[in-house]
PDB file of N, CA and C in Angstrom:
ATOM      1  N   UNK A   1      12.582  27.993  -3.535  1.00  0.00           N
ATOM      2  CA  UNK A   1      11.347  27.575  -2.889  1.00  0.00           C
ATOM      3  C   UNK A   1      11.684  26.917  -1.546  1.00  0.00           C
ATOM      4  N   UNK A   2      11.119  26.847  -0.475  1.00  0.00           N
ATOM      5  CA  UNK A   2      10.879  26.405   0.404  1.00  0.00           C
ATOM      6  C   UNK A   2      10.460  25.109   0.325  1.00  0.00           C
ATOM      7  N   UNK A   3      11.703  23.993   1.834  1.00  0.00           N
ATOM      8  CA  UNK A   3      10.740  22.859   1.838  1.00  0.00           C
ATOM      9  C   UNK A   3       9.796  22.401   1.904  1.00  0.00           C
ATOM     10  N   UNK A   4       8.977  23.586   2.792  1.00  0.00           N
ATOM     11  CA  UNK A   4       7.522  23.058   2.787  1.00  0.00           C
ATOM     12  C   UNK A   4       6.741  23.287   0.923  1.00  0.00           C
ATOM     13  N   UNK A   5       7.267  24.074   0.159  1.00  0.00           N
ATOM     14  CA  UNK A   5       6.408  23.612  -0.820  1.00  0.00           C
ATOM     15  C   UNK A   5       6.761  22.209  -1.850  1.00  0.00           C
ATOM     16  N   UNK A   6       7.934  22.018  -1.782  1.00  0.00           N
ATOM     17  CA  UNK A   6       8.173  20.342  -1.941  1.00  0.00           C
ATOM     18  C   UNK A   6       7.294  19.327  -1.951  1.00  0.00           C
ATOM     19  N   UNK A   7       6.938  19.736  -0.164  1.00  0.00           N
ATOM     20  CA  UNK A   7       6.048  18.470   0.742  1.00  0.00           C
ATOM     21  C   UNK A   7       4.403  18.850   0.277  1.00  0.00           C
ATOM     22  N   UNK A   8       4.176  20.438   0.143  1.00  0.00           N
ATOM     23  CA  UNK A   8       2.758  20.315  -0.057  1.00  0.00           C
ATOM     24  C   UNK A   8       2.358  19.794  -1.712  1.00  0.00           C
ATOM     25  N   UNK A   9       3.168  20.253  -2.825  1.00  0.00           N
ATOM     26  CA  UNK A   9       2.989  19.305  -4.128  1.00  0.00           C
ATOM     27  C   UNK A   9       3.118  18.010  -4.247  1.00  0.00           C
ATOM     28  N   UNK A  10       4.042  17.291  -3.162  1.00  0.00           N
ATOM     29  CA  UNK A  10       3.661  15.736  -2.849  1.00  0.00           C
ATOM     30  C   UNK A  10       2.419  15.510  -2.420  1.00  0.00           C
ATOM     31  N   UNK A  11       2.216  16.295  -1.172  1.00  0.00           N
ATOM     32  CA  UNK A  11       0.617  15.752  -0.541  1.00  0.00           C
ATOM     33  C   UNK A  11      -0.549  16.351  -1.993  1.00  0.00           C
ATOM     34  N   UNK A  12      -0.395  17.020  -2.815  1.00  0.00           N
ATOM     35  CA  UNK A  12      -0.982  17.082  -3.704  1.00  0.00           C
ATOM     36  C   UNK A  12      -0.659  16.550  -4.677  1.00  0.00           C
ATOM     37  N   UNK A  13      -0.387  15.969  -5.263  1.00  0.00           N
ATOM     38  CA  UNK A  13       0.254  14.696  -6.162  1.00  0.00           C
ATOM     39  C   UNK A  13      -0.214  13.065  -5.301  1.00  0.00           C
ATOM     40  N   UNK A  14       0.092  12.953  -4.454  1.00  0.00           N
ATOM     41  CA  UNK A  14      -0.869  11.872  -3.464  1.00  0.00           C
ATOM     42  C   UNK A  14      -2.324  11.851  -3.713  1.00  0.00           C
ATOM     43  N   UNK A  15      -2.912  13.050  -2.978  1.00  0.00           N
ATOM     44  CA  UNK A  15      -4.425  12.954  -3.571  1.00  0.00           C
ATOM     45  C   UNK A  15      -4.409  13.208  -4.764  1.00  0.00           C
ATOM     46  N   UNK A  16      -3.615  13.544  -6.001  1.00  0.00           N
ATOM     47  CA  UNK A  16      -4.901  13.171  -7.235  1.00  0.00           C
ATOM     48  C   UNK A  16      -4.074  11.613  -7.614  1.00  0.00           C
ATOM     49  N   UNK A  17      -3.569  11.154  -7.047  1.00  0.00           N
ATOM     50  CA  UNK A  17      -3.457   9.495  -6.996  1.00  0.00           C
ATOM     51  C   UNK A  17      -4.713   8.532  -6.500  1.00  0.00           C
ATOM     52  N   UNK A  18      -4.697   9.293  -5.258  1.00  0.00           N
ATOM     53  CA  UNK A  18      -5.865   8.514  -4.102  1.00  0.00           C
ATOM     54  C   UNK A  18      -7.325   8.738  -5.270  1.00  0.00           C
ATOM     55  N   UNK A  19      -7.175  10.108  -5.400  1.00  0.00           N
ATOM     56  CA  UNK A  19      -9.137  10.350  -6.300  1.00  0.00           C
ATOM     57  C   UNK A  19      -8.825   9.626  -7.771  1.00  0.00           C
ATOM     58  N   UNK A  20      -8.018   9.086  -8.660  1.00  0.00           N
ATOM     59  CA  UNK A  20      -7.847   8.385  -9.270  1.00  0.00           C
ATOM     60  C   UNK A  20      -7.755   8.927 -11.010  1.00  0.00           C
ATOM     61  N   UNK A  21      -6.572  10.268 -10.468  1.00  0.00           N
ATOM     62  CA  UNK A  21      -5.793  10.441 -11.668  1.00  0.00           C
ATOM     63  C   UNK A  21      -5.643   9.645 -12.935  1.00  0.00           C
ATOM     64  N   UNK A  22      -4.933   8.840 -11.777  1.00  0.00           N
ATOM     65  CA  UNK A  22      -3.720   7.601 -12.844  1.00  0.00           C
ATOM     66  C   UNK A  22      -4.420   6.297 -11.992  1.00  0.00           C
ATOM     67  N   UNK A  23      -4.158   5.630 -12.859  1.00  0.00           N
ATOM     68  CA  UNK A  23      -4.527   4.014 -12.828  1.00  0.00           C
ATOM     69  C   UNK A  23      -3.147   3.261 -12.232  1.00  0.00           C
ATOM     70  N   UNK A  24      -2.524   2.255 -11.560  1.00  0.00           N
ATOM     71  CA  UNK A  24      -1.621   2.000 -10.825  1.00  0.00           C
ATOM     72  C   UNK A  24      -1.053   1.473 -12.568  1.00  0.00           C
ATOM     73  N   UNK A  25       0.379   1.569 -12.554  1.00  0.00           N
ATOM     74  CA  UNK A  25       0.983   1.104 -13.617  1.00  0.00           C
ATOM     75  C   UNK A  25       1.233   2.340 -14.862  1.00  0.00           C
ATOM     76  N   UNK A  26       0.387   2.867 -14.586  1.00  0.00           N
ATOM     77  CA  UNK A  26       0.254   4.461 -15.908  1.00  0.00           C
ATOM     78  C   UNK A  26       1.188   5.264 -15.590  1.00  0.00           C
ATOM     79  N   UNK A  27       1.802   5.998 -16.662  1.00  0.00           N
ATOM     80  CA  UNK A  27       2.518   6.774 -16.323  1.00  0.00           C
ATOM     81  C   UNK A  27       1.918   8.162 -16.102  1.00  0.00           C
ATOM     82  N   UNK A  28       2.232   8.840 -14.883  1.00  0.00           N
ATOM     83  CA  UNK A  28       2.003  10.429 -14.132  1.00  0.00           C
ATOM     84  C   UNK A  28       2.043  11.590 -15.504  1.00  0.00           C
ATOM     85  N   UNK A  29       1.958  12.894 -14.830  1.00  0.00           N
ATOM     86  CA  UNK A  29       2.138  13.907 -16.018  1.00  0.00           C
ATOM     87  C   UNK A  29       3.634  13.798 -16.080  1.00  0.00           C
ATOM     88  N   UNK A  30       4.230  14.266 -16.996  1.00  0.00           N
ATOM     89  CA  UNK A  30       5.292  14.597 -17.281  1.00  0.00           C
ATOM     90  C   UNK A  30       5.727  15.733 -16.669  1.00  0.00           C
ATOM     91  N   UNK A  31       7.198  15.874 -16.414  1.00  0.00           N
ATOM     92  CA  UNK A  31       8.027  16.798 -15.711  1.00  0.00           C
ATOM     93  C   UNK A  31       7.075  18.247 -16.055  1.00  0.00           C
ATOM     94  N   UNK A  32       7.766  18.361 -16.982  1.00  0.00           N
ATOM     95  CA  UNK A  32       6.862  19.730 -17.460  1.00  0.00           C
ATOM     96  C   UNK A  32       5.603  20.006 -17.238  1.00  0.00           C
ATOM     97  N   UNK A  33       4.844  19.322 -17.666  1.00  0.00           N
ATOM     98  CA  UNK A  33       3.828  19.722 -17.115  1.00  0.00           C
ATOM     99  C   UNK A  33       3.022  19.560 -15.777  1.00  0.00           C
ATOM    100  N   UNK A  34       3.540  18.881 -14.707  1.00  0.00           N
ATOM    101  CA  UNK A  34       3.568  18.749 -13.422  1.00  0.00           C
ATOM    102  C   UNK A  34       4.257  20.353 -13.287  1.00  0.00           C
ATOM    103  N   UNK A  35       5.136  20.782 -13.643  1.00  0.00           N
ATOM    104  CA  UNK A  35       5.912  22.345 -13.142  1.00  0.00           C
ATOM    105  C   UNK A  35       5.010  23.231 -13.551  1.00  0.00           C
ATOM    106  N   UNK A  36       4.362  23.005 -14.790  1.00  0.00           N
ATOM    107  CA  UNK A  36       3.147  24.150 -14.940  1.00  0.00           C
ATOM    108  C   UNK A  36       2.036  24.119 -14.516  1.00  0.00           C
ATOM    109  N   UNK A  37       1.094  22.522 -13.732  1.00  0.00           N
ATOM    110  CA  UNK A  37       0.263  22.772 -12.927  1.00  0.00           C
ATOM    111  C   UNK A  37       0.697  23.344 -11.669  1.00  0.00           C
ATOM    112  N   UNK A  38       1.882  23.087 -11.027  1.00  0.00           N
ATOM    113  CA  UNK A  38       2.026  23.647 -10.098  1.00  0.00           C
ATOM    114  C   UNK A  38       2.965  25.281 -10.237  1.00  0.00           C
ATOM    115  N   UNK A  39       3.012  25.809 -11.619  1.00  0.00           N
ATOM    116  CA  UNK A  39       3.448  27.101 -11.146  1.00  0.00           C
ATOM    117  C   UNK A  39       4.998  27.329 -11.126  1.00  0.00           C
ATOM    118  N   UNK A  40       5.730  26.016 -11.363  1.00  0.00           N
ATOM    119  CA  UNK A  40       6.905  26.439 -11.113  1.00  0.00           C
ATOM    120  C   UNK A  40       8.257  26.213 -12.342  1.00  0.00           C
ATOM    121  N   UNK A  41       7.677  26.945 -13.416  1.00  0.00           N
ATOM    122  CA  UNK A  41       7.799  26.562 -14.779  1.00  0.00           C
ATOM    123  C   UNK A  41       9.661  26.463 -15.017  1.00  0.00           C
ATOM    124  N   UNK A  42      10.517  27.437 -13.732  1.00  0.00           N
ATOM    125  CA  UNK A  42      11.907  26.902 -14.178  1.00  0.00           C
ATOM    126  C   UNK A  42      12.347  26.665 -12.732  1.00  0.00           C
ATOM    127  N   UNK A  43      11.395  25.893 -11.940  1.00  0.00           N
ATOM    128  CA  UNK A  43      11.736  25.040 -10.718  1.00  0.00           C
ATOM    129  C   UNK A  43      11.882  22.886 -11.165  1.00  0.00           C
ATOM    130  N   UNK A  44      12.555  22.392 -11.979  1.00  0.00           N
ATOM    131  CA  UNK A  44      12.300  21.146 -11.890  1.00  0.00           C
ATOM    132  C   UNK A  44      12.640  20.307 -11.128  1.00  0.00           C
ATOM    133  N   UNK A  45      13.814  21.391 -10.374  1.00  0.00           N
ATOM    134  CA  UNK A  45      14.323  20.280  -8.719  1.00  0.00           C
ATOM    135  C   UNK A  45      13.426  20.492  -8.117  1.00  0.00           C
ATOM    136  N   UNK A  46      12.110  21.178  -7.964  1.00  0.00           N
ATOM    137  CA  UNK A  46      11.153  21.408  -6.750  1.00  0.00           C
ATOM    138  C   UNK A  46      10.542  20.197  -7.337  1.00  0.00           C
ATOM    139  N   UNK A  47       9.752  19.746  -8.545  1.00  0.00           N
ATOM    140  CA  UNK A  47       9.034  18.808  -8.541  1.00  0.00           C
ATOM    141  C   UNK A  47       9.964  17.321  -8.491  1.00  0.00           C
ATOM    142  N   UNK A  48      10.743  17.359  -8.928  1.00  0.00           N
ATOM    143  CA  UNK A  48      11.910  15.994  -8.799  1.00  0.00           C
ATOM    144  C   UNK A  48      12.254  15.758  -7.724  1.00  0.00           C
ATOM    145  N   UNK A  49      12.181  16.737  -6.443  1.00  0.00           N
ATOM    146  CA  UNK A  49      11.848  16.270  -5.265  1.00  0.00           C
ATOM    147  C   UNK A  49      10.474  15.827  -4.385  1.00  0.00           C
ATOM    148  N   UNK A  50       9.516  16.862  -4.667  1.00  0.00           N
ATOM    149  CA  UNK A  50       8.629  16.141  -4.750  1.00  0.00           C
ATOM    150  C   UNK A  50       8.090  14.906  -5.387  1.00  0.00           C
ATOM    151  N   UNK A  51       8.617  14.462  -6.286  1.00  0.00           N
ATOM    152  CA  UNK A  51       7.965  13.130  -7.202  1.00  0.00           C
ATOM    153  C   UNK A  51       8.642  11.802  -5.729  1.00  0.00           C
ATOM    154  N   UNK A  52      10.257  12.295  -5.535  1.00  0.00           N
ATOM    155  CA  UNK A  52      11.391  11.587  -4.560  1.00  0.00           C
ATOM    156  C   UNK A  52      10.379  11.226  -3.218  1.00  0.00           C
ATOM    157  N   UNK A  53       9.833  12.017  -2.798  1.00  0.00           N
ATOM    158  CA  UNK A  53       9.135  11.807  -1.737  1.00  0.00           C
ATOM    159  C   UNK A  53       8.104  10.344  -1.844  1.00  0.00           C
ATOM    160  N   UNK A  54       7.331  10.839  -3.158  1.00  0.00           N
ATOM    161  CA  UNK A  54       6.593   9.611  -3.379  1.00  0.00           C
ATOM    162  C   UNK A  54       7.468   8.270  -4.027  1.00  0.00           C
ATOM    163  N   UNK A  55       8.015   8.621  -4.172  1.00  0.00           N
ATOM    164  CA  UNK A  55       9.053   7.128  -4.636  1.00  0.00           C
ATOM    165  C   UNK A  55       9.887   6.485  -3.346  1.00  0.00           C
ATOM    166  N   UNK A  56       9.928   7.249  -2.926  1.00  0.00           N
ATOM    167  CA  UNK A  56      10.641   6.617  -1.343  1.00  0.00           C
ATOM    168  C   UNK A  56       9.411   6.107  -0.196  1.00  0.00           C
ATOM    169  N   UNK A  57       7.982   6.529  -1.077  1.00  0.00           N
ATOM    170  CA  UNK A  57       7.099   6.022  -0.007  1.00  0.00           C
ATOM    171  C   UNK A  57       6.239   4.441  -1.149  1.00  0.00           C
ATOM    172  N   UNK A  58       6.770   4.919  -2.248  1.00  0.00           N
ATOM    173  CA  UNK A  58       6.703   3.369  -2.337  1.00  0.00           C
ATOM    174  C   UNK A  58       5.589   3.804  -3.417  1.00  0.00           C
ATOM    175  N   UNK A  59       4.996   4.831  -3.841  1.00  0.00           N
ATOM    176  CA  UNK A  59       3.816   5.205  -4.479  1.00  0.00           C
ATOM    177  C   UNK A  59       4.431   5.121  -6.199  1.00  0.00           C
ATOM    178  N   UNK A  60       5.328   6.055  -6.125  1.00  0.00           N
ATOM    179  CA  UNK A  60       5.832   6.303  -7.608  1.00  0.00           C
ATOM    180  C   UNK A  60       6.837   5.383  -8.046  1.00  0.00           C
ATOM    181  N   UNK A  61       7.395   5.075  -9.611  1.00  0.00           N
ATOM    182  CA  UNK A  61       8.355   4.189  -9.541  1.00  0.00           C
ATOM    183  C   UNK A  61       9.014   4.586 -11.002  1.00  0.00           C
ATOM    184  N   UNK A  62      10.263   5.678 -10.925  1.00  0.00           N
ATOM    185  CA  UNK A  62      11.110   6.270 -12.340  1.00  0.00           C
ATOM    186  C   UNK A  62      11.277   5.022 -12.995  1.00  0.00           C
ATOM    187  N   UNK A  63      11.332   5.286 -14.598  1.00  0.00           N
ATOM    188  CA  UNK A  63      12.035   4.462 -15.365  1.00  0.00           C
ATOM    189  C   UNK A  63      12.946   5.202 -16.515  1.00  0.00           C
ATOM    190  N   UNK A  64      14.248   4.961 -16.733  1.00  0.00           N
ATOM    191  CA  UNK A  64      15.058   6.022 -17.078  1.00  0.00           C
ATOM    192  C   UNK A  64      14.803   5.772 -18.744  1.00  0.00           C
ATOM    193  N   UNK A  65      14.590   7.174 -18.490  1.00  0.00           N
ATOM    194  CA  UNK A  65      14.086   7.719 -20.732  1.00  0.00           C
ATOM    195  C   UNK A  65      12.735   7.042 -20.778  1.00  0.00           C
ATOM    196  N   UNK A  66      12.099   6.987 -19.558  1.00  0.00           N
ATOM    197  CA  UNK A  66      10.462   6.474 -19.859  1.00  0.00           C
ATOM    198  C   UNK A  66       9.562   7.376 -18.950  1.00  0.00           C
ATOM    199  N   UNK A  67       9.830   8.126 -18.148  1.00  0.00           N
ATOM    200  CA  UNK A  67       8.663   8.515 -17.168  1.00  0.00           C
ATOM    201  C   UNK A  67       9.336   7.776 -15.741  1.00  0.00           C
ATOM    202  N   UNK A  68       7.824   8.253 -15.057  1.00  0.00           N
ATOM    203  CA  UNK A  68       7.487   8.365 -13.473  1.00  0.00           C
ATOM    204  C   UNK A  68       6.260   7.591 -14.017  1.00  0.00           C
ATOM    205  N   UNK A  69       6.570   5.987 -13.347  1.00  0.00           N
ATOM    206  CA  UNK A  69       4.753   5.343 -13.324  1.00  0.00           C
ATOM    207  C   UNK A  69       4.442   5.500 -11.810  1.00  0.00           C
ATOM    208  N   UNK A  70       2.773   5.161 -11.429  1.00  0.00           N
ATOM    209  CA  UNK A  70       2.327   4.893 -10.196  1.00  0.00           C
ATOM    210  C   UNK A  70       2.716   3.456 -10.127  1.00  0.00           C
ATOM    211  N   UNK A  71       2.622   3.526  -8.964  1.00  0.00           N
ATOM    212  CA  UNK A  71       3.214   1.624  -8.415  1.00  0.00           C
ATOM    213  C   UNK A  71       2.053   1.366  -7.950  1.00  0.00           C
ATOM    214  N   UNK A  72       1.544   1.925  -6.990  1.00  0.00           N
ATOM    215  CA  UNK A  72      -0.115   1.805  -6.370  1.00  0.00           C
ATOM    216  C   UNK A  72      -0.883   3.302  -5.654  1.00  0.00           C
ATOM    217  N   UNK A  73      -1.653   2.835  -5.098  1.00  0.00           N
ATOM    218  CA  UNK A  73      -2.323   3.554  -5.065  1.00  0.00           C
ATOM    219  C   UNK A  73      -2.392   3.527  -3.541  1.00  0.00           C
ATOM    220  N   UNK A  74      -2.531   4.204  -2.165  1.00  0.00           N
ATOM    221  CA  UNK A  74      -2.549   4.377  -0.980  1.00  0.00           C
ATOM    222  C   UNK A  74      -4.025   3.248  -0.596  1.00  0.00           C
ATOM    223  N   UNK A  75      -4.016   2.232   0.324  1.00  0.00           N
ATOM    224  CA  UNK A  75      -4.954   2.189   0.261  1.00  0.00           C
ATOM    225  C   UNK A  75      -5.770   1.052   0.012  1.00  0.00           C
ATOM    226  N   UNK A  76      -5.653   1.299  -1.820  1.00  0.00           N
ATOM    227  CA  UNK A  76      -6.302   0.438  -2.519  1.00  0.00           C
ATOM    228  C   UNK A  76      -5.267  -1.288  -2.117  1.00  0.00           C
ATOM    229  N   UNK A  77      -6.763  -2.266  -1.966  1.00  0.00           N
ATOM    230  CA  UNK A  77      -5.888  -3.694  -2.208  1.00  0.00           C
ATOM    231  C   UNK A  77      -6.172  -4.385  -3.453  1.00  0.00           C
ATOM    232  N   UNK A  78      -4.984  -4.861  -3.645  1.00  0.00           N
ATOM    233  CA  UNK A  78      -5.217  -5.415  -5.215  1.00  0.00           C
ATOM    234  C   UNK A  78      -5.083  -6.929  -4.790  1.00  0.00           C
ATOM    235  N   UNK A  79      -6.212  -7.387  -5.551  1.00  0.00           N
ATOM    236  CA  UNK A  79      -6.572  -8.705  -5.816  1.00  0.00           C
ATOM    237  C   UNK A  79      -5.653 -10.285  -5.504  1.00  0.00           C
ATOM    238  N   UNK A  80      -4.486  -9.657  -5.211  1.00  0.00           N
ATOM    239  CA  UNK A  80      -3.673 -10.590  -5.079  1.00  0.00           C
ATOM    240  C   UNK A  80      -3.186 -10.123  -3.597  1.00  0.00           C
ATOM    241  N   UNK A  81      -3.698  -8.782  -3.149  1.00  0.00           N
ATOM    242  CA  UNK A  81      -3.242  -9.028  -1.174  1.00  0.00           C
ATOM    243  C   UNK A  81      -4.422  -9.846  -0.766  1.00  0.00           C
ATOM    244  N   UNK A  82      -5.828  -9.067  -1.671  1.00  0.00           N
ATOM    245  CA  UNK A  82      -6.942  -9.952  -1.212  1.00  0.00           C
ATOM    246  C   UNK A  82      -6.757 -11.123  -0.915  1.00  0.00           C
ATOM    247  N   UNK A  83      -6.426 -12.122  -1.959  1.00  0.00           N
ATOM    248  CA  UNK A  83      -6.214 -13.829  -2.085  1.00  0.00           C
ATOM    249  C   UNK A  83      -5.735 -14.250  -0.776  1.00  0.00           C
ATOM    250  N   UNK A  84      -4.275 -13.333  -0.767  1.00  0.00           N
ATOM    251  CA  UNK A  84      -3.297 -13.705   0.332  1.00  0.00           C
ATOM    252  C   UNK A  84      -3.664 -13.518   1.968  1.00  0.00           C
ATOM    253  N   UNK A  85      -4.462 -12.015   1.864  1.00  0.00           N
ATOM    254  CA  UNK A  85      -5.331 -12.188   3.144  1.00  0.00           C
ATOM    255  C   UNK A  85      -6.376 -13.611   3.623  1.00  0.00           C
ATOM    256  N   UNK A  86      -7.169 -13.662   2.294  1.00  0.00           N
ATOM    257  CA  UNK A  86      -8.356 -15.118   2.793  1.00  0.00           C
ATOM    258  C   UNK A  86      -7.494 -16.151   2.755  1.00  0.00           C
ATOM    259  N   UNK A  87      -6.052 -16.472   2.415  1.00  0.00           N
ATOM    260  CA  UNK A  87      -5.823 -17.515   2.282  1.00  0.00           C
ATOM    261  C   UNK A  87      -4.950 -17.710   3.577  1.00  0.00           C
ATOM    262  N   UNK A  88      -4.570 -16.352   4.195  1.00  0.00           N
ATOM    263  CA  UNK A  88      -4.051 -16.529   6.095  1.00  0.00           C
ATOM    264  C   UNK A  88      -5.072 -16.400   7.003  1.00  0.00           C
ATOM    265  N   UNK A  89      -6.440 -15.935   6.646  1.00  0.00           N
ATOM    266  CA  UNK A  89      -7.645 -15.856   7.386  1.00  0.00           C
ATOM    267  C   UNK A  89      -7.685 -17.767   7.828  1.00  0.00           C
ATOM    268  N   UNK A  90      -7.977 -18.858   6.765  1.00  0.00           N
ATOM    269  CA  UNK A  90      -7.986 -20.120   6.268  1.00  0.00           C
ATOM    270  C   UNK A  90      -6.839 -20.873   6.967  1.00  0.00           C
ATOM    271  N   UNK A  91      -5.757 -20.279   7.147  1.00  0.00           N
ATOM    272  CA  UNK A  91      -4.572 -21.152   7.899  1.00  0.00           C
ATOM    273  C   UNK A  91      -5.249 -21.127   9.560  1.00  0.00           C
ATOM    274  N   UNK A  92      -5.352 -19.705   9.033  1.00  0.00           N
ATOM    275  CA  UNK A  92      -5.624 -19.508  10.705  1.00  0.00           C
ATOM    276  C   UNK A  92      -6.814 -20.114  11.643  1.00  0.00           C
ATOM    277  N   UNK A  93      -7.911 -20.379  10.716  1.00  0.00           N
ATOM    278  CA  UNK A  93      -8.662 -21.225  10.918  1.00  0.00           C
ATOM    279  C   UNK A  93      -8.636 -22.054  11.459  1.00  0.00           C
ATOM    280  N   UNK A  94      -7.814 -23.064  10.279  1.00  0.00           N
ATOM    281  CA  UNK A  94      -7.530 -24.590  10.086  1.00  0.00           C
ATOM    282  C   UNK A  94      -6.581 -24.963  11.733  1.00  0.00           C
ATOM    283  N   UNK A  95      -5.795 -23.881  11.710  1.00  0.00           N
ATOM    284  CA  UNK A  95      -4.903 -23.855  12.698  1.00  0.00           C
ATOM    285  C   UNK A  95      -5.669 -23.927  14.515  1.00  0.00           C
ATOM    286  N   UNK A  96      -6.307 -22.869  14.618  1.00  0.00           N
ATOM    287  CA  UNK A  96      -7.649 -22.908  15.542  1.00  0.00           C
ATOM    288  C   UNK A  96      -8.204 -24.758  15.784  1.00  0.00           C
ATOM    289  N   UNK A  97      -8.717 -24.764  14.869  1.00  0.00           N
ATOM    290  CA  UNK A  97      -9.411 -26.510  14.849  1.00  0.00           C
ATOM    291  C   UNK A  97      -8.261 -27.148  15.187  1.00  0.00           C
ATOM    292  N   UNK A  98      -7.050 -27.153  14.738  1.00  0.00           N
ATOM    293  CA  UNK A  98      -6.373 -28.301  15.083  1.00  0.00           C
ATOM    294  C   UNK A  98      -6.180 -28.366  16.492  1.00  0.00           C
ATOM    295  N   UNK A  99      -5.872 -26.770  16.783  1.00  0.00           N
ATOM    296  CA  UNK A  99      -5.484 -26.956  18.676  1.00  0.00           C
ATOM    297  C   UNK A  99      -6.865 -27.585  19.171  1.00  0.00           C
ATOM    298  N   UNK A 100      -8.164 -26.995  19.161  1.00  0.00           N
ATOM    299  CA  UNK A 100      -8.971 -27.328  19.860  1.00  0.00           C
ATOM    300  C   UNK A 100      -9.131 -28.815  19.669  1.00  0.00           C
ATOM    301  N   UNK A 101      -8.414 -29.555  18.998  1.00  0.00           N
ATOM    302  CA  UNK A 101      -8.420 -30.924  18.670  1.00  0.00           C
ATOM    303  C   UNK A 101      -7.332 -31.502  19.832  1.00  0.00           C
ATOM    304  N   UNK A 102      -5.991 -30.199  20.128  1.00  0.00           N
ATOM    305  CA  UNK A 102      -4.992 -31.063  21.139  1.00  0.00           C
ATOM    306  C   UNK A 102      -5.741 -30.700  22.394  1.00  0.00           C
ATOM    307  N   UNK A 103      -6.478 -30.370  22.753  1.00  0.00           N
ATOM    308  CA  UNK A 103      -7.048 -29.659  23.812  1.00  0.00           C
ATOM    309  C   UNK A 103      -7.641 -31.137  24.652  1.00  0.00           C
ATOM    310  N   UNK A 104      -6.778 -31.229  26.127  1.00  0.00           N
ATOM    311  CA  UNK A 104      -7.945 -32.822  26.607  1.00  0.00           C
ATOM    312  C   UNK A 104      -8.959 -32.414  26.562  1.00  0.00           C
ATOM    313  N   UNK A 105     -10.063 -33.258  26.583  1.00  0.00           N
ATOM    314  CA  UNK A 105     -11.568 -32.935  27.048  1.00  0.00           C
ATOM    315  C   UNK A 105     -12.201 -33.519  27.826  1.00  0.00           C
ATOM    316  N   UNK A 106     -13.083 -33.478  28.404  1.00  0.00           N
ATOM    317  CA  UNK A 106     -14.061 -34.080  29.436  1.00  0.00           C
ATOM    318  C   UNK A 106     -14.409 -35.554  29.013  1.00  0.00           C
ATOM    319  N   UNK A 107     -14.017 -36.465  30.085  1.00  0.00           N
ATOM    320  CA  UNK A 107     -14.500 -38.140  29.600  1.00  0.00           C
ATOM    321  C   UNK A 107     -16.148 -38.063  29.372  1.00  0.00           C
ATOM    322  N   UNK A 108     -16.071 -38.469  28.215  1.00  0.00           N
ATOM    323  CA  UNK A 108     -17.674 -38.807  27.996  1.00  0.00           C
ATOM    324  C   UNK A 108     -18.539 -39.629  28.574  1.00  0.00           C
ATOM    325  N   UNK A 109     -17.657 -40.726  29.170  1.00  0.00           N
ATOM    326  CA  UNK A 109     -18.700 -41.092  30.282  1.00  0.00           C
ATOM    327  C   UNK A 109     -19.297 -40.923  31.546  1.00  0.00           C
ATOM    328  N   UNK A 110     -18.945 -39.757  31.982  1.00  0.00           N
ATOM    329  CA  UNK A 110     -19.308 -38.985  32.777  1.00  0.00           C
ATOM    330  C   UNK A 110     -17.959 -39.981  34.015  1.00  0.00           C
ATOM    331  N   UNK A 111     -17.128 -40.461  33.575  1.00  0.00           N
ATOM    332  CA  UNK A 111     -16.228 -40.404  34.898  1.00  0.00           C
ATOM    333  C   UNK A 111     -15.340 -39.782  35.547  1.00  0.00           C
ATOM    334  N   UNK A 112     -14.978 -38.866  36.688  1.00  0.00           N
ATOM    335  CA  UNK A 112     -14.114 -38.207  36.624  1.00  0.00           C
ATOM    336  C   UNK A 112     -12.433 -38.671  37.678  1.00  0.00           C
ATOM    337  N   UNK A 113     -12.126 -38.641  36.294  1.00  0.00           N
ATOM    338  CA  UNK A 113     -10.760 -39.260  36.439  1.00  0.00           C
ATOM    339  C   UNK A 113     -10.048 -38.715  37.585  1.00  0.00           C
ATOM    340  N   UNK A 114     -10.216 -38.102  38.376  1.00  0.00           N
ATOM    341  CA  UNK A 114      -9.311 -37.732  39.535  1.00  0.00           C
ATOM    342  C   UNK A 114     -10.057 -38.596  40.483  1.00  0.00           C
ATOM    343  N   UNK A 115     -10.822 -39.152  40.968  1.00  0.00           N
ATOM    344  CA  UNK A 115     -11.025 -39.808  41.773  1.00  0.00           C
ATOM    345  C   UNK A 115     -11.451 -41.482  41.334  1.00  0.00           C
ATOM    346  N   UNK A 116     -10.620 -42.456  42.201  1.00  0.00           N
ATOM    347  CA  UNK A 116     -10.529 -43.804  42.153  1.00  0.00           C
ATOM    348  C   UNK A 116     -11.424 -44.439  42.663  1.00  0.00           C
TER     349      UNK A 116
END
């Protein structure tokens, strides 16, 4: 087989990740039957490279004598980037106020200090 069909059973293995195959943590189809949806019933280095693709992008994650689980999902944020986002949104905030706090400001009594 050709590299390009490698790469196109990854990009198809990606989307039925993205439309929500598998749940992040679940384990994928099995060897075999990943080779018979895609047709390539005594190709298993074609799909073991393809699976490689997604494991080097961080999607898939082998466990030896257990499967191929999903790690995540493209995309999706899970609840704990959420947190971590509002909780640097909040620094950043806090951070904002403090400068505008070092910031001189205009004498309130209307005097202006450059002239004596």
């Amino acid at each position: 087989m050709s590299e390009h069909r490698y790469q196109a059973i990854a990009g198809d293995i990606r989307r039925r990740i993205i439309e929500g195959e598998w749940e992040e943590g679940q384990k994928i189809s099995s060897l075999s039957q990943l080779m018979d949806d895609y047709g390539v019933p005594s190709n298993h280095n074609l799909i073991r490279h393809a699976q490689g693709v997604l494991i080097d992008e961080g999607l898939l994650r082998p466990e030896q004598g257990s499967g191929v689980f999903l790690v995540r999902i493209p995309g999706k944020r899970t609840a704990r980037q959420a947190e971590a986002r509002e909780a640097i949104r909040q620094a950043m905030d806090l951070l904002k106020r403090a400068e505008s706090l070092l910031d001189p400001e205009e004498p309130d009594d209307g005097e202006d200090l450059g002239r004596e």
